[in-house]
N, C-alpha and C. Protein backbone atom coordinates (compact mmCIF):
# COMPACT_ATOMS: atom_id res chain seq x y z
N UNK A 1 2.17 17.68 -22.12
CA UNK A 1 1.23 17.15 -21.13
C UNK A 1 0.00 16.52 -21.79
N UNK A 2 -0.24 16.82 -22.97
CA UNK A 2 -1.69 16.42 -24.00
C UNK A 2 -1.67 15.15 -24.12
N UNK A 3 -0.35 14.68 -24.77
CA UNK A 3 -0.17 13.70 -25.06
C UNK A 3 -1.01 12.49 -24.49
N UNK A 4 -1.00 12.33 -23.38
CA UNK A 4 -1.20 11.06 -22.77
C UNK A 4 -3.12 11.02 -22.93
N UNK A 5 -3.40 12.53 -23.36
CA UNK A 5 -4.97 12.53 -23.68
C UNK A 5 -5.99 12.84 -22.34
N UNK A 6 -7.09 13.42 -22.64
CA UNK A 6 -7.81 13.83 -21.42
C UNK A 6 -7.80 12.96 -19.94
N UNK A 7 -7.39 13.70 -19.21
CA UNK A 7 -7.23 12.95 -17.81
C UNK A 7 -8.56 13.73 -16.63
N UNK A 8 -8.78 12.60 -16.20
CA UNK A 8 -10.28 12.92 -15.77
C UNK A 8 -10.58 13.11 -14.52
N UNK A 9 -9.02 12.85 -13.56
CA UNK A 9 -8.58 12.76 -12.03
C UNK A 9 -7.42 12.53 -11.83
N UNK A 10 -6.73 13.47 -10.91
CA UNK A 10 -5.84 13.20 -9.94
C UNK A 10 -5.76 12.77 -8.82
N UNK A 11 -5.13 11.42 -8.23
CA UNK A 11 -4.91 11.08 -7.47
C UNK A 11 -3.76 11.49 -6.57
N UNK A 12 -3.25 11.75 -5.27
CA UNK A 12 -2.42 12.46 -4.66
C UNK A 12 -2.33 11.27 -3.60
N UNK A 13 -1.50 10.47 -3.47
CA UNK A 13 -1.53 8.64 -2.65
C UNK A 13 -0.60 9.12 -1.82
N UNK A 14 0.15 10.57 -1.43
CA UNK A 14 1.02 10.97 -0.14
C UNK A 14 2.33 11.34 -0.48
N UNK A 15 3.25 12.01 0.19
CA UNK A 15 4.58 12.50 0.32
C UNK A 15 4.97 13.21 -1.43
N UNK A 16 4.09 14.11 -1.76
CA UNK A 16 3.96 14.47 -3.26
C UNK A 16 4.36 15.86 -2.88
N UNK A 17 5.38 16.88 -3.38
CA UNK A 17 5.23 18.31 -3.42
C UNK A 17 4.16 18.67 -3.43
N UNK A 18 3.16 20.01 -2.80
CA UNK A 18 2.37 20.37 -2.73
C UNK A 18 2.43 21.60 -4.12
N UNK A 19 3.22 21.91 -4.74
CA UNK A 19 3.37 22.74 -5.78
C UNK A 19 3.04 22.20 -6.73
N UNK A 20 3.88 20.42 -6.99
CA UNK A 20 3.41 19.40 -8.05
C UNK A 20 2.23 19.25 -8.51
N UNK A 21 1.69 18.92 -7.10
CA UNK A 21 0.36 18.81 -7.05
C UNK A 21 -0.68 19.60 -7.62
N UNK A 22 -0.49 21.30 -7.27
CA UNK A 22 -1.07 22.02 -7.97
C UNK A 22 -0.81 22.25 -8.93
N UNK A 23 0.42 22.06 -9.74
CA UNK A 23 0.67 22.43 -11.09
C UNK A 23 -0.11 21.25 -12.12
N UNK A 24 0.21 20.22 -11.58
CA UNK A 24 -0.92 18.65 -12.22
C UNK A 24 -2.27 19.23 -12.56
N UNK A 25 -2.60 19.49 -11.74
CA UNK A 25 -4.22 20.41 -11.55
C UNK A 25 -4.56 21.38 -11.88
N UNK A 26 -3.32 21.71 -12.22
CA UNK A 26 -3.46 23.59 -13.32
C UNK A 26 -3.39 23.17 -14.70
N UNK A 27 -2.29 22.82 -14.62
CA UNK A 27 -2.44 21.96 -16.40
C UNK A 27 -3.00 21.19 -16.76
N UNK A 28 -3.24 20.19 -16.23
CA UNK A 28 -4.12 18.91 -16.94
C UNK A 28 -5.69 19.22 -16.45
N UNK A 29 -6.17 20.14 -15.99
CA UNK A 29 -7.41 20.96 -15.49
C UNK A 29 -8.38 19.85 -15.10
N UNK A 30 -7.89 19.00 -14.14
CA UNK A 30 -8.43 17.98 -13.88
C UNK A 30 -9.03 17.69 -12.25
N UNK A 31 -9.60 17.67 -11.52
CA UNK A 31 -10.20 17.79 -10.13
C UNK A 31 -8.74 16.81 -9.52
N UNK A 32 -8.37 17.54 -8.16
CA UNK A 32 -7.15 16.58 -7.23
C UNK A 32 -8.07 16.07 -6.32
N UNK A 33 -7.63 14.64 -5.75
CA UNK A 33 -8.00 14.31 -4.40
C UNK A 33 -6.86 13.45 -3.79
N UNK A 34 -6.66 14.14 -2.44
CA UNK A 34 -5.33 13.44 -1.81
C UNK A 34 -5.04 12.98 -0.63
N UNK A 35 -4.06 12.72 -0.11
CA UNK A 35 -3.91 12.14 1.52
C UNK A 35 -2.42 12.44 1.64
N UNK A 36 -2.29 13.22 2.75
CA UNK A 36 -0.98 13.01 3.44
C UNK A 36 -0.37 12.07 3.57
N UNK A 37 1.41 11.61 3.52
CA UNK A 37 1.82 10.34 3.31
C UNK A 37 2.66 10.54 4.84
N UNK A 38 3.39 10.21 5.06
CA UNK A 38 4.14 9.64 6.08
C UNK A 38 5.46 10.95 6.37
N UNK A 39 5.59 11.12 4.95
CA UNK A 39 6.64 11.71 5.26
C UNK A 39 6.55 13.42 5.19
N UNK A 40 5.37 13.78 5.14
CA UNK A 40 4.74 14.95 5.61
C UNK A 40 4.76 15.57 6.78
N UNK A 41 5.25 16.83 7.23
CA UNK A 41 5.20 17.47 8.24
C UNK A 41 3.88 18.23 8.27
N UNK A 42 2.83 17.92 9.60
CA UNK A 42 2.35 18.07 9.77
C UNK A 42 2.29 19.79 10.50
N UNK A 43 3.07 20.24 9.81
CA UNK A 43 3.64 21.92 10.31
C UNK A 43 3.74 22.34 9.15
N UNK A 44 3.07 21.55 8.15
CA UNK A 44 3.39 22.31 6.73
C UNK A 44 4.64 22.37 6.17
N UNK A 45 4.59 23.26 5.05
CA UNK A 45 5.89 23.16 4.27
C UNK A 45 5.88 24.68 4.15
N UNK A 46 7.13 25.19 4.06
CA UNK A 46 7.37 26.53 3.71
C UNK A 46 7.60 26.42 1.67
N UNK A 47 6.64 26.92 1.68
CA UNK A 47 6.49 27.41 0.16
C UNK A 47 6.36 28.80 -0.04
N UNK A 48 7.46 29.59 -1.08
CA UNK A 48 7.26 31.16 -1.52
C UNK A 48 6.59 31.77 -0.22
N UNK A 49 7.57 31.90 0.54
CA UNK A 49 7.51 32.64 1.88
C UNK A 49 6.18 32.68 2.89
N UNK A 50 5.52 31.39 2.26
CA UNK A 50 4.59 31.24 3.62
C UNK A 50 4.39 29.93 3.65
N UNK A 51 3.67 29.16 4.65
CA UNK A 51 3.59 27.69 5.23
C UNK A 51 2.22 27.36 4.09
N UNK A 52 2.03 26.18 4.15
CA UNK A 52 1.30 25.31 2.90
C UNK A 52 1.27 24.04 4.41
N UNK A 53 0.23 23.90 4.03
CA UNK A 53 -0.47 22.23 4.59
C UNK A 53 -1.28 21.42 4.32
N UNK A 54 -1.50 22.07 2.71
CA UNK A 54 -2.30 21.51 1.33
C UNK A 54 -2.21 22.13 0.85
N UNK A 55 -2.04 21.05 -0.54
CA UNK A 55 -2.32 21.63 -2.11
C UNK A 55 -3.34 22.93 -2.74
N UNK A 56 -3.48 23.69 -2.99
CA UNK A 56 -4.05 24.20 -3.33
C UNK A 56 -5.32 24.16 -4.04
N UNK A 57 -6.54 23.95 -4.20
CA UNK A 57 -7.74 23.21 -5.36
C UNK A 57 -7.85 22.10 -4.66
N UNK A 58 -6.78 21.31 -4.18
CA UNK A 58 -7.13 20.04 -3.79
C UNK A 58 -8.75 19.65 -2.84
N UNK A 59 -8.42 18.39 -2.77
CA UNK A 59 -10.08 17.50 -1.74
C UNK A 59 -9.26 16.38 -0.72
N UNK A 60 -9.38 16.88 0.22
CA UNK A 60 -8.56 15.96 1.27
C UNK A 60 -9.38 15.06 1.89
N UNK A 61 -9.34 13.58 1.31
CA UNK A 61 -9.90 12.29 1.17
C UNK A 61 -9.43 11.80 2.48
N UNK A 62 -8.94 12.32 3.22
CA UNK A 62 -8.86 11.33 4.37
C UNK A 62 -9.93 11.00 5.16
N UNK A 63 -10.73 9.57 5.47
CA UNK A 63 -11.51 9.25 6.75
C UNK A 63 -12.54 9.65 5.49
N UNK A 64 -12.60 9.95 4.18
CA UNK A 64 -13.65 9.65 3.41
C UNK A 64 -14.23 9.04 2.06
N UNK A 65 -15.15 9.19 1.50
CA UNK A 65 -15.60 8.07 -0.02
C UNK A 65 -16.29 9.37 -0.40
N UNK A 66 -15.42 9.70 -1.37
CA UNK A 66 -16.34 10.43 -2.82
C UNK A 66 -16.56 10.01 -3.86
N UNK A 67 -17.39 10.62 -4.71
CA UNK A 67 -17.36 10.31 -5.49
C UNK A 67 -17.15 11.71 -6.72
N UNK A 68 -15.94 10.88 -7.18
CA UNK A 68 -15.34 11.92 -8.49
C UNK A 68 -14.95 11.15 -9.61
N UNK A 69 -15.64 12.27 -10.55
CA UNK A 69 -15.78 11.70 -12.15
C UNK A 69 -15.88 9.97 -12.53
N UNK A 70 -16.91 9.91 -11.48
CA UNK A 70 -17.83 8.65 -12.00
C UNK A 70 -16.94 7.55 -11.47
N UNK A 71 -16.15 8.11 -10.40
CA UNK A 71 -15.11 6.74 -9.75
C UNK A 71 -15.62 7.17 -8.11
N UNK A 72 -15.55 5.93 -7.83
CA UNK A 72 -15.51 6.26 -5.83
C UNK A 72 -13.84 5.93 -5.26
N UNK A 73 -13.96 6.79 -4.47
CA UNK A 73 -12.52 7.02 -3.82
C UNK A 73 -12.72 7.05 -2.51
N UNK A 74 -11.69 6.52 -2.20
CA UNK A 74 -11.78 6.74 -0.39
C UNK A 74 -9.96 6.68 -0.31
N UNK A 75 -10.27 7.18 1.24
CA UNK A 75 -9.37 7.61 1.29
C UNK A 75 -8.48 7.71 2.70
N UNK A 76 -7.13 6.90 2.90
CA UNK A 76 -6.64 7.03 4.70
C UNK A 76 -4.97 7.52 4.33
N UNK A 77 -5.05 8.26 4.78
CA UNK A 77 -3.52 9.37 5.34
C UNK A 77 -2.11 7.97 5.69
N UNK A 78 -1.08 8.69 5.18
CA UNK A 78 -0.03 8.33 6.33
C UNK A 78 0.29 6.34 6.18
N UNK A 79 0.92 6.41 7.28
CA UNK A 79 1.25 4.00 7.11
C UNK A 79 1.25 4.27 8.76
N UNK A 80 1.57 2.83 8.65
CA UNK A 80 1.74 1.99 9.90
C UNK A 80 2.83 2.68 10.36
N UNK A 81 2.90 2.77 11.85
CA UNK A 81 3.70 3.75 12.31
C UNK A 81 5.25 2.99 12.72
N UNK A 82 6.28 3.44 12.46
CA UNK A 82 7.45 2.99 12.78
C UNK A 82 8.35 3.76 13.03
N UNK A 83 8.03 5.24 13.50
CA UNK A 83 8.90 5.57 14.68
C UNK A 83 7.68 6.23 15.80
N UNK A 84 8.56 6.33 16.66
CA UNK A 84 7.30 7.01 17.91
C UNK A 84 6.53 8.35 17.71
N UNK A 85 7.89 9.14 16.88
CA UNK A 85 6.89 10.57 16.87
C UNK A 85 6.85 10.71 15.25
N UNK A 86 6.75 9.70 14.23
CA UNK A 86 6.03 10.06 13.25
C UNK A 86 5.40 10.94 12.40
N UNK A 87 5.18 11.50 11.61
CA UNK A 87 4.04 12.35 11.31
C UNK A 87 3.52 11.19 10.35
N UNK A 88 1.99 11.34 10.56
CA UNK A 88 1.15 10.76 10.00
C UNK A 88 1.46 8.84 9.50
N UNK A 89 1.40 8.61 11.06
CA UNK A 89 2.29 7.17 11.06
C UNK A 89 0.98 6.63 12.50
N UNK A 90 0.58 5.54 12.44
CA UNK A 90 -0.46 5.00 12.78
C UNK A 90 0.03 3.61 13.12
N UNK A 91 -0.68 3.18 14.96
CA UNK A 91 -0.30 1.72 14.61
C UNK A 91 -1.19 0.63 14.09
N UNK A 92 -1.01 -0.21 14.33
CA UNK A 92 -1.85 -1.19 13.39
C UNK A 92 -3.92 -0.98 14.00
N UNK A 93 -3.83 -0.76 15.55
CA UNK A 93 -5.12 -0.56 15.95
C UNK A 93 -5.42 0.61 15.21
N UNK A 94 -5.12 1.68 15.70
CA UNK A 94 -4.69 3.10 14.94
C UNK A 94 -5.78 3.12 13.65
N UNK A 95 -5.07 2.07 12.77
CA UNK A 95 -5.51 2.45 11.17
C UNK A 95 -6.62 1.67 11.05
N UNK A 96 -6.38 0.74 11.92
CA UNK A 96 -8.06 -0.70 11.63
C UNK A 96 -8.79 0.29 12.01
N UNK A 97 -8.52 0.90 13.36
CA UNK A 97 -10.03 1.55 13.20
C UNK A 97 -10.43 3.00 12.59
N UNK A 98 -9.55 3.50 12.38
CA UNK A 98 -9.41 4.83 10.79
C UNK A 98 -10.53 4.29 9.51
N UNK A 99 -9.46 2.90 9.51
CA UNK A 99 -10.55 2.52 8.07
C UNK A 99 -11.91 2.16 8.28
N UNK A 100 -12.48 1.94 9.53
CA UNK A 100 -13.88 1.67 9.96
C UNK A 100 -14.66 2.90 9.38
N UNK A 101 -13.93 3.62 9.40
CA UNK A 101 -15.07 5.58 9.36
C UNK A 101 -15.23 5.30 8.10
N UNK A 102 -14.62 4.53 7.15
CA UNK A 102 -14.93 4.61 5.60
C UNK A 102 -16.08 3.45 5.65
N UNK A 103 -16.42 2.83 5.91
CA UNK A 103 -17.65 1.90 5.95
C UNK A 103 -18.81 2.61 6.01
N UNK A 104 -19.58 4.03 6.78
CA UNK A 104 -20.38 4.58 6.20
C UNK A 104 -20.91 5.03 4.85
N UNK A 105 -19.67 5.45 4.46
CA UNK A 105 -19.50 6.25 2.93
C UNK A 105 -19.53 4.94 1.71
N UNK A 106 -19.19 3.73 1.67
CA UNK A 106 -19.12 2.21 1.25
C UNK A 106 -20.78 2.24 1.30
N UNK A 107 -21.57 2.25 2.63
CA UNK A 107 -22.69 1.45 2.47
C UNK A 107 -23.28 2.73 1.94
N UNK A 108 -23.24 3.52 1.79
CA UNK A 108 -24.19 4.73 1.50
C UNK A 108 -24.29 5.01 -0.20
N UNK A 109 -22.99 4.99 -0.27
CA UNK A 109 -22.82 4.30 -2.04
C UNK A 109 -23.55 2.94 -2.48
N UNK A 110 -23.31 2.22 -1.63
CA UNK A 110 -23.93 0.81 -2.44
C UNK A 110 -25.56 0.56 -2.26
N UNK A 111 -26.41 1.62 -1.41
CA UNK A 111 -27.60 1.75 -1.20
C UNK A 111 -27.71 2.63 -2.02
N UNK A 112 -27.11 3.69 -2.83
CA UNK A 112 -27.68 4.39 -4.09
C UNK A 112 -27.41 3.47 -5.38
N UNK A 113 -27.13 2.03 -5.50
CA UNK A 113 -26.50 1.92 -6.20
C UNK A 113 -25.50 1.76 -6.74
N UNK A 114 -24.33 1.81 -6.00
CA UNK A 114 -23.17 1.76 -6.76
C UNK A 114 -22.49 0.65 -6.16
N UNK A 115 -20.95 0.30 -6.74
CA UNK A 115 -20.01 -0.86 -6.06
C UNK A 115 -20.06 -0.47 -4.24
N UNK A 116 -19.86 -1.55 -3.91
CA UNK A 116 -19.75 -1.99 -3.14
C UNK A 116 -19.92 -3.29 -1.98
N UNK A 117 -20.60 -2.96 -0.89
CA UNK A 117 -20.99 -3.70 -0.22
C UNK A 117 -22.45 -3.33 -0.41
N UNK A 118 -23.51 -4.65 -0.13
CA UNK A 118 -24.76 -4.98 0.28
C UNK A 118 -25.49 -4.38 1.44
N UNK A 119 -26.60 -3.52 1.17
CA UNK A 119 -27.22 -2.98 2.22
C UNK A 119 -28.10 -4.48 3.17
């Protein structure tokens, strides 16, 4: 796992084992931040005889902008929805306006300073 040399963040972009996830984050001792993907049951997962509906250690970035190890992240769950009962499947209004809630966290960063948009 060394090999590839100090890793400074995990990213978790959806439909990832939740065990993976924590084992990434146990070994490479590196902060997780993630989003549910599509193909997530929103009933959790049965892991070692009990339900899981996150990673363990993890930072669940959905509907937000952090900032970790000197990077900004933001963060929206799930896709465009293409069946009716979905988990974590959104239609196109759905997600336009999901990604609106991240425009606070954008201008609030770029008024301390950082990338973004113009106060």
């Amino acid at each position: 796992m060394r090999a590839a040399g100090k890793i400074d963040l995990i990213l978790g972009c959806g439909d990832l084992p939740y065990y993976y996830l924590e084992y990434l984050e146990t070994m490479l001792t590196a902060p997780l931040c993630y989003v549910h993907g599509n193909h997530e049951s929103t009933r959790g997962i049965q892991q070692r005889a009990r339900t899981k509906t996150a990673p363990e250690g993890g930072e669940n970035i959905d509907l937000r902008c952090v900032n970790e190890s000197g990077l900004l992240v933001a963060g929206l769950e799930g896709c465009i929805r293409y069946k009716p009962d979905g988990n974590y499947q959104y239609t196109q209004n759905e997600m336009s306006l999901r990604s609106l809630a991240l425009v606070p966290g954008l201008v609030a960063n770029r008024c301390r300073g950082g990338a973004g948009w113009t106060c």
